[in-house]
Structures are given as C-alpha cells and as structure tokens.
Protein backbone atom coordinates (compact mmCIF):
# COMPACT_ATOMS: atom_id res chain seq x y z
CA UNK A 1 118.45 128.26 107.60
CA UNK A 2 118.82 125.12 110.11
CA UNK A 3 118.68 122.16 109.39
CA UNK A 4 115.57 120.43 111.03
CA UNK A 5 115.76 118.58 114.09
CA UNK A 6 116.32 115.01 113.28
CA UNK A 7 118.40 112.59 115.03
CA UNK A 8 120.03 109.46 113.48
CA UNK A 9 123.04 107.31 114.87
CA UNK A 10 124.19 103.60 114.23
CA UNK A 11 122.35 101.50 116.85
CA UNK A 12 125.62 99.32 117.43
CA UNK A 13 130.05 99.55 117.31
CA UNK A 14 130.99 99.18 113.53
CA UNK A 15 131.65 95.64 113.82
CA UNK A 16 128.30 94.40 115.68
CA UNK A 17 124.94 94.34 114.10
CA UNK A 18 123.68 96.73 111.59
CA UNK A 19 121.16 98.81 111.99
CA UNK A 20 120.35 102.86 112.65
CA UNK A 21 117.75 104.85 115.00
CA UNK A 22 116.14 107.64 113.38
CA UNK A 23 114.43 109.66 115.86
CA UNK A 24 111.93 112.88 115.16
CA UNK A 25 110.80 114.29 118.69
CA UNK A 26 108.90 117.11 117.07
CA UNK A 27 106.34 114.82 114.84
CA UNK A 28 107.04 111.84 117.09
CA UNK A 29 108.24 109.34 114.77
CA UNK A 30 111.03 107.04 116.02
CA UNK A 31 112.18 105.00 113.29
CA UNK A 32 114.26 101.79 113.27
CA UNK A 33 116.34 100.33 109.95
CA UNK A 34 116.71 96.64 111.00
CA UNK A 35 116.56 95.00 114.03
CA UNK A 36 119.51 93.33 114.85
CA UNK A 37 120.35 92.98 118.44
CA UNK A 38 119.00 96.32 119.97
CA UNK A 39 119.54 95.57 123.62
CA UNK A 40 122.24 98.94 123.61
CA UNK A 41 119.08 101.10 123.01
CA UNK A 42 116.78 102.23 126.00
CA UNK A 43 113.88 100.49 126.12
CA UNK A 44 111.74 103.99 126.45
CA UNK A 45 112.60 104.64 123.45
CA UNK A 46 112.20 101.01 121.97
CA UNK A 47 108.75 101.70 123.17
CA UNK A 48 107.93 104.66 121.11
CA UNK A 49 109.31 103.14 118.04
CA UNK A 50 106.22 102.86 115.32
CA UNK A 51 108.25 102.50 112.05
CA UNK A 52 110.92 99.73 111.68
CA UNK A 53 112.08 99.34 107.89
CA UNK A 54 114.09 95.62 107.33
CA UNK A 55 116.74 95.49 104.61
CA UNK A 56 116.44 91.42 104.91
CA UNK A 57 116.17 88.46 107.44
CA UNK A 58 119.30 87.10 108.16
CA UNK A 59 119.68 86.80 111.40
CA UNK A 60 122.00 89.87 112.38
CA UNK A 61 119.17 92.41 110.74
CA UNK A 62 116.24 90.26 112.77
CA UNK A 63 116.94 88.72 115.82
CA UNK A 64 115.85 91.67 117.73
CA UNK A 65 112.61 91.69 116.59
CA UNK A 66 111.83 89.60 120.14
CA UNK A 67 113.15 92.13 121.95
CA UNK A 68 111.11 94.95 120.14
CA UNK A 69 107.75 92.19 120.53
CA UNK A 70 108.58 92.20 124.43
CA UNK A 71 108.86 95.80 124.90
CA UNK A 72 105.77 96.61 123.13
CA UNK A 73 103.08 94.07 124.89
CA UNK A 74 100.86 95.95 127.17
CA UNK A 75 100.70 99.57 125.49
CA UNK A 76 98.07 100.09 122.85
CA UNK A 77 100.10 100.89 119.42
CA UNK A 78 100.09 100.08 115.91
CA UNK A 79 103.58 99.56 114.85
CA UNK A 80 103.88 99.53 111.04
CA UNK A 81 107.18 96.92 109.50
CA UNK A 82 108.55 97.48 105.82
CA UNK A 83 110.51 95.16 104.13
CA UNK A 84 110.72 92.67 101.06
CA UNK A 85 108.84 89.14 100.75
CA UNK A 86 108.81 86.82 102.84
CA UNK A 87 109.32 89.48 105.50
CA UNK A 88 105.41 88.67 106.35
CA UNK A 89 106.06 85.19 106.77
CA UNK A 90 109.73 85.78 108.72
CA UNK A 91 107.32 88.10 110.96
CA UNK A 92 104.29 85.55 111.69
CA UNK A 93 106.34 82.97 112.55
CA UNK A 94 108.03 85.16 115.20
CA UNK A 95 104.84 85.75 116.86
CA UNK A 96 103.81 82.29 116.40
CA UNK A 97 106.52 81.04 118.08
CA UNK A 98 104.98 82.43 121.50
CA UNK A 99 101.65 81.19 123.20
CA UNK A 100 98.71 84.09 123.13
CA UNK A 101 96.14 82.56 125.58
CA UNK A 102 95.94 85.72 128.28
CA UNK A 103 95.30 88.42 125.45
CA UNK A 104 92.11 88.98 125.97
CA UNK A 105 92.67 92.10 128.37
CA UNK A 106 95.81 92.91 126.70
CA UNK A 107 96.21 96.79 125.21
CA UNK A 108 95.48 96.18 121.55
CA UNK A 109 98.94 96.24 119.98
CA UNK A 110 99.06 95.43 116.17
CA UNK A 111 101.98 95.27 113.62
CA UNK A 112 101.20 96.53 110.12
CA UNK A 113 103.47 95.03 107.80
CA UNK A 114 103.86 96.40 104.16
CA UNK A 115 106.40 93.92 102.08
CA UNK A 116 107.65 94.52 98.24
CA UNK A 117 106.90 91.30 95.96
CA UNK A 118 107.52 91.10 92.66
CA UNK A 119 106.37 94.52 91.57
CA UNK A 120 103.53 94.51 94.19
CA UNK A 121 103.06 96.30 97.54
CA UNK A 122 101.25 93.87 99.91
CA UNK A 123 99.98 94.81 102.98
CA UNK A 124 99.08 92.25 106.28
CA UNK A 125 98.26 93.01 109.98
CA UNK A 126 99.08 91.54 113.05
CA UNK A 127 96.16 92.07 115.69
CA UNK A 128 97.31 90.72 119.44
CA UNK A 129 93.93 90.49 119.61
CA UNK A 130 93.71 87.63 117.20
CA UNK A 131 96.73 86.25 118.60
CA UNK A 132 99.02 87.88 116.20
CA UNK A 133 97.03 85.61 113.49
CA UNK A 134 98.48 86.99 109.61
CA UNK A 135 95.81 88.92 107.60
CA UNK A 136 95.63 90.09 104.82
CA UNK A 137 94.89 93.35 103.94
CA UNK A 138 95.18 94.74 100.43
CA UNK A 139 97.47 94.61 97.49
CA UNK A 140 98.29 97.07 95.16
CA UNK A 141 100.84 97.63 92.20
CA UNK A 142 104.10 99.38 93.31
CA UNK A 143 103.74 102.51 91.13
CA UNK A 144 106.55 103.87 92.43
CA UNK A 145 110.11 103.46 94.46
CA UNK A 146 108.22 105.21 97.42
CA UNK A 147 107.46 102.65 100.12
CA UNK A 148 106.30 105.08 102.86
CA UNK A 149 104.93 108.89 102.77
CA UNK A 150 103.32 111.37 104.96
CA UNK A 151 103.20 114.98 105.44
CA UNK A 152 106.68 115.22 106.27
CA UNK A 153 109.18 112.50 105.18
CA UNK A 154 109.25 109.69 102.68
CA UNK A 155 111.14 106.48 102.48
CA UNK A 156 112.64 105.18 98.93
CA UNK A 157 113.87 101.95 98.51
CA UNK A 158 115.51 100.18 95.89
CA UNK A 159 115.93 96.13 95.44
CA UNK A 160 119.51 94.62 95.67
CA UNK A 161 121.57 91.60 95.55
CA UNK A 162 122.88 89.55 98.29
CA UNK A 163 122.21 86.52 96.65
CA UNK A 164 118.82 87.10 97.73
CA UNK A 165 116.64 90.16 97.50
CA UNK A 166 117.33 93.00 100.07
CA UNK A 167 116.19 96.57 100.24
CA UNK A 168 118.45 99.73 100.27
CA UNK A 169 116.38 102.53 101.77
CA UNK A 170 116.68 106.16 101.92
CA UNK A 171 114.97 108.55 104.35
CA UNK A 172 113.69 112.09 103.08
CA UNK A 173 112.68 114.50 105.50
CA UNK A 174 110.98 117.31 103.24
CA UNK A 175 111.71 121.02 102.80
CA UNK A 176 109.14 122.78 104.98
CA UNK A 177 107.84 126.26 104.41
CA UNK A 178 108.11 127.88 107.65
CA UNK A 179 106.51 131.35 109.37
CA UNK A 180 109.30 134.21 110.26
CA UNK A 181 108.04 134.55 113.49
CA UNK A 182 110.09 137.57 114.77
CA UNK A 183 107.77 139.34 111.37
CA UNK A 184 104.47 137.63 112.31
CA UNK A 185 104.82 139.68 115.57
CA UNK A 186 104.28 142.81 113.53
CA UNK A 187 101.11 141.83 111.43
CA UNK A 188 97.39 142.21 112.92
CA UNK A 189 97.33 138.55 112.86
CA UNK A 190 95.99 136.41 115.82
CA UNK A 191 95.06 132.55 116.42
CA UNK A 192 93.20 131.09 113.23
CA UNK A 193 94.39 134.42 111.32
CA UNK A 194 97.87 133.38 111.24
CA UNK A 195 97.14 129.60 110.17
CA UNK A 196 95.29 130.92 107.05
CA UNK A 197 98.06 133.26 106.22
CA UNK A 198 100.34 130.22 106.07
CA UNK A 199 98.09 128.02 104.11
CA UNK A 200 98.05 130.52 102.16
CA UNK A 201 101.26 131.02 101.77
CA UNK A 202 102.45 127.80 101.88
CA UNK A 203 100.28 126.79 98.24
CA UNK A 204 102.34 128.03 95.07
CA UNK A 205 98.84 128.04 92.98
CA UNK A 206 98.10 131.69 95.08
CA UNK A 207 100.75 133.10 93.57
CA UNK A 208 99.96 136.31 91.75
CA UNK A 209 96.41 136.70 94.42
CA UNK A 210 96.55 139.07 97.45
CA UNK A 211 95.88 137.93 100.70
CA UNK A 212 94.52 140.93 103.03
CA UNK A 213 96.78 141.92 106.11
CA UNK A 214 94.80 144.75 108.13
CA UNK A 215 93.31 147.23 105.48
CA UNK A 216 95.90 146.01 103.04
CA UNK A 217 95.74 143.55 100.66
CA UNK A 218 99.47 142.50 99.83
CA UNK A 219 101.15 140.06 96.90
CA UNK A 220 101.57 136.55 97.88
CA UNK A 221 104.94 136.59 96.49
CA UNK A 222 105.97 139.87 98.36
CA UNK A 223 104.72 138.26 101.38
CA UNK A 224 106.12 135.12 101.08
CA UNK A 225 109.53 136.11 100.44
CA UNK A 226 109.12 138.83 103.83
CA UNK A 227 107.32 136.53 105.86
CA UNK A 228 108.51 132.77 105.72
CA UNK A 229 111.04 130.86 104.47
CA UNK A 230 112.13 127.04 102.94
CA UNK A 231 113.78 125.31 105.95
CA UNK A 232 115.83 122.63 103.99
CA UNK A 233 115.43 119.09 104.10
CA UNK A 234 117.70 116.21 104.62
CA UNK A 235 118.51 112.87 103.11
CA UNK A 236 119.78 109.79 105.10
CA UNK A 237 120.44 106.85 103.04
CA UNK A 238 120.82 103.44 104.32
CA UNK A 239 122.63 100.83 102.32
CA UNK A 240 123.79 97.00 103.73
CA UNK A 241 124.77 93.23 102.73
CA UNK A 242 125.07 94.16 99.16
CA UNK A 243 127.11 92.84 96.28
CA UNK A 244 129.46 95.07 94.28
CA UNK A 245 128.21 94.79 90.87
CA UNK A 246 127.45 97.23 87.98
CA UNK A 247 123.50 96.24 88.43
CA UNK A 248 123.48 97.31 92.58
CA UNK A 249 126.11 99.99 91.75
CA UNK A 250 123.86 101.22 89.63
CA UNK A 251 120.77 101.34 91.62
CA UNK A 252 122.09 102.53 94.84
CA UNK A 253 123.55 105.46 93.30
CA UNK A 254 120.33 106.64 92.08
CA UNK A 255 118.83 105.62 95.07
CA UNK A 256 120.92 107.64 97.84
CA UNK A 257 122.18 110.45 95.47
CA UNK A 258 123.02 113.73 96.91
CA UNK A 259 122.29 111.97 100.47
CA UNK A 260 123.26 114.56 103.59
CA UNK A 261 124.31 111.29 104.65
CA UNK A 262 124.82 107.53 103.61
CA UNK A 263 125.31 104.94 106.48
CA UNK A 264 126.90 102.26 103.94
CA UNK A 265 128.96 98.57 105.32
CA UNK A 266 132.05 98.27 104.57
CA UNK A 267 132.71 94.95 105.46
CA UNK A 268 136.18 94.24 104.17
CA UNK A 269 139.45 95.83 103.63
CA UNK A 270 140.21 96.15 99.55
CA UNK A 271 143.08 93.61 99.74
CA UNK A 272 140.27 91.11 100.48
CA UNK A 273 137.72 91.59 97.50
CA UNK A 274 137.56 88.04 96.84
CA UNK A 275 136.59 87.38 100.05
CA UNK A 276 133.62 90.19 99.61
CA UNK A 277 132.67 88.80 96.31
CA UNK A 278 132.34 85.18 97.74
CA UNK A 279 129.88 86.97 100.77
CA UNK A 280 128.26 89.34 98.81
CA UNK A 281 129.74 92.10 100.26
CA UNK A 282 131.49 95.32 99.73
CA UNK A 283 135.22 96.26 100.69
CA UNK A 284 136.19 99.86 101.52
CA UNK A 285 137.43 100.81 98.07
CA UNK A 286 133.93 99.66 96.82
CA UNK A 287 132.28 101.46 99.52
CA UNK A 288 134.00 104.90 98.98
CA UNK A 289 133.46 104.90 94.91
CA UNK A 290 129.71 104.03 95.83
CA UNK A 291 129.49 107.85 98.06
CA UNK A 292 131.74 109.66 95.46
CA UNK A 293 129.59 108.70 92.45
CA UNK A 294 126.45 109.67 94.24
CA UNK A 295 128.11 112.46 95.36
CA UNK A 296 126.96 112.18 99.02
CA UNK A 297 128.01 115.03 101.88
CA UNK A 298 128.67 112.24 104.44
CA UNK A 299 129.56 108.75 104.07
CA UNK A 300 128.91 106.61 107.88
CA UNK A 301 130.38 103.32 107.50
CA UNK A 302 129.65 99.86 109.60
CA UNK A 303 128.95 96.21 109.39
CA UNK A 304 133.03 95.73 109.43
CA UNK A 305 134.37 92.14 109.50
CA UNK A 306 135.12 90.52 112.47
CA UNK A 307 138.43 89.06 111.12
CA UNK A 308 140.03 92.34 111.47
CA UNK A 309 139.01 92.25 115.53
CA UNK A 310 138.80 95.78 117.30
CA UNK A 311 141.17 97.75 114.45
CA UNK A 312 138.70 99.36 113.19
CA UNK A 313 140.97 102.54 112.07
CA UNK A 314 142.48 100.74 109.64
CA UNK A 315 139.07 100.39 107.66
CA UNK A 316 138.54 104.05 108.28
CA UNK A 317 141.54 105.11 107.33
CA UNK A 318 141.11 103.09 104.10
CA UNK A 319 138.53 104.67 102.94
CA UNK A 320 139.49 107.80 104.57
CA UNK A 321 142.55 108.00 101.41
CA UNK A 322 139.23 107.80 98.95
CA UNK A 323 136.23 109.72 100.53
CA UNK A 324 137.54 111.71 103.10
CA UNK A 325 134.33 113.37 104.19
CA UNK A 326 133.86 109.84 106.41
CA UNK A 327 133.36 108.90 110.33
C-alpha cells in the first residue's frame, strides 16, 4: 500500500547550513530540525511551522531562530522547541535580546520549549504576553528515548558527542489502519455507522467478537482483513555535528535503524579523518558504515566542508563506492 503523504527535504545546498523541513499537510504539522539560516524557505510556510526540534546551538543550527521569531509575531500560535540544556536559556536570551513594550494587543504567540537534562525532561514557556519572560512549567524523569508523541508520529532522540551534548533525532510516522473505501461502499453503513466500524476495527482486543453489518453479525478478523488495511509507516532519521566514536556509533545505530531514510553530514572526505576527529566530525567513509550498519533504505547526506568549495560530487561519489543507495 502507499506510503503516506509526508514531505521532507534538506532546507539548504549540502555545504550551507543544516537543517530539514518535514511537512504533513494532511494532520497539519510542519516540522523544522534546526534552524540555521532558513531565509530559502517561504515564509507561508515558516508561518505554519509549530514543531522545531534543535540538535545544538552553535550558530549554523540557530541563527535562524530570529527569522522564525519575526515571521511568527502577530498570529496567535503556540509553537513547541525540543532540544538539549541550555537550549531554554540559548532561547530566552533570543527573545530578550528584543524590546516587548507594544505587546499588549499583540496575537498571543507562545513558544513551548521541552529540553533533555541530565536524565530529566524539563518543560518552560514563552508567553509574548509576558514579554517572552522564561517559565517554568514542569519536570519530569525521561522514562524513555521518546521526546515527542501524538496520535500519529513520534520523535526519538538519542544524546551525542560533539564535544558537547547534541541530539540525534528520528521521526516516526506510525502504521495507520485504514478503511477500504471502494468495500465500505457496499456495506449498509452511513455517517457515525462507519466511524464505529473502524474503531472497532482498528482495536486488536475485539478480536474474536462480531460486530453487526445489516442483519449479520460478522468476525472482526474476517472483516478486518476484507475491509481495511495497515498503510505502512516511515522513518526519517536525522543525524549532525557528531564525533566518530564506538560510544555515538553505537547509539545512532540503534537510534535510526531500519530508517526509510537517514539525512546524516558528511563533512569531510576520508583522506581527511584527522581533520574530522580534531572538529568532531564525520568523513564519508564514517558516514556510509554508520547507514550500512543500521541498515537504512536511504542515506541523504549534507553539512559538507567548505574547503572542498562547490565539488560536491566528489563527496557523493565517495560514499557512493560504500552505500550506494545515496543522493
């Protein structure tokens, strides 16, 4: 069955700032992972972004986050920011570093910002109201690798080294039971009728109870298997500024295993490792052993150094000769 409908695409060339756009028309999510400098996207859809996930704060993963602030004053939104700590800190003194005397009759806009610290999830808000002033919210133990759920996607993240903490992050859309429609047609099912049938449907503790269709009553797994089907998820991982060592290897294979598709850097060609291990980067050979250990469909790769100008084929063709299902 198809795949479902969601859109993801570097936000910048390969050799500019890193970053991706997820976008989800159907559910209206429109996701960000960092905010370098987004001035390529359209600012309608910088707008509509309300999720924006941040690996770290140096400055080519954050300096947009002005540019996001400016297109977001005067609509009413709640924009919620992931990250690792200080990120709450790195994001109040952005905001402080503007004047909020003519708020009053602003739209309310607020950032909700959830930050991993040291086995804790902490949560603060951002209220233009209260001139962006830093609140806190809640704290809670980080049970989990799961920094973000709802009904239909999660995010996952896992804590690397770049000589400081960073976040890897994958992106899982969930498998969605789904109604046949061309069969629904044929039932004596209308309005409400056919919402119940997929509820029940949907919930694996009916199985072996009948659900009645006209003057029938009919097997929940017979109907199930005539009348709907699993439309597949997908898995977009989203790895950057990361060290090569058997600790991050490690992690960020478990992390974005089996990924549909891993956006990874690969920052230098393998004749300049020492160079990458004096950075904290990876090099392509790194980068391609990374996707074939974790056994990933499709390996996007970015964040290339600028010392090799515009070639960028020769990276790609680098790791092209090691993981050749690559961009």
């Amino acid at each position: 069955m198809a795949k479902p409908r969601v859109k993801h695409y570097l936000i910048n060339e390969k050799h500019e700032d890193p970053g991706i756009v997820i976008e989800i028309d159907s559910i209206g999510e429109y996701i960000l992972f960092d905010v370098g400098n987004i001035r390529r996207l359209d600012r309608h859809l910088i707008k509509k972004i309300n999720k924006v996930f941040i690996t770290h704060t140096h400055m080519d993963h954050f300096i947009g986050f002005d540019n996001l602030l400016r297109n977001k004053i005067g609509k009413e939104q709640t924009v919620e920011i992931f990250g690792i700590a200080p990120l709450a800190d790195n994001v109040h003194c952005k905001l402080q570093g503007y004047t909020w005397n003519l708020v009053e009759t602003e739209p309310q806009l607020v950032f909700r910002l959830k930050q991993y610290n040291d086995g804790l999830f902490e949560t603060f808000q951002y209220d233009i109201k209260r001139k962006f002033a830093k609140d806190f919210i809640h704290e809670e133990k980080a049970k989990t690798d799961i920094i973000y759920e709802n009904q239909y996607y999660r995010v996952r993240f896992a804590v690397l080294d770049h000589k400081i903490p960073v976040m890897g992050y994958s992106f899982e859309y969930k498998d969605r039971f789904l109604l046949k429609k061309e069969k629904i047609n044929e039932l004596p099912l209308k309005g409400r009728e056919i919402g119940e049938f997929k509820e029940f449907l949907q919930n694996p503790e009916n199985k072996g109870q009948n659900f009645k269709v006209g003057d029938k009553e009919l097997d929940w797994e017979y109907l199930r298997q005539e009348y709907g089907y699993i439309q597949k998820g997908i898995k977009i991982s989203y790895i950057t500024d990361v060290v090569f060592s058997e600790e991050n290897v490690e992690k960020i294979v478990q992390l974005v295993k089996n990924s549909d598709v891993l956006y990874c850097e690969s920052v230098f060609l393998s004749e300049d490792k020492e160079q990458a291990k004096k950075v904290y980067h990876l090099t392509t050979d790194q980068t391609a052993y990374i996707a074939k250990e974790a056994n990933v469909k499709k390996l996007i790769v970015f964040h290339f150094s600028r010392r090799y100008g515009n070639n960028k084929e020769k990276i790609l063709k680098e790791v092209k000769q090691l993981f050749p299902e690559v961009e």
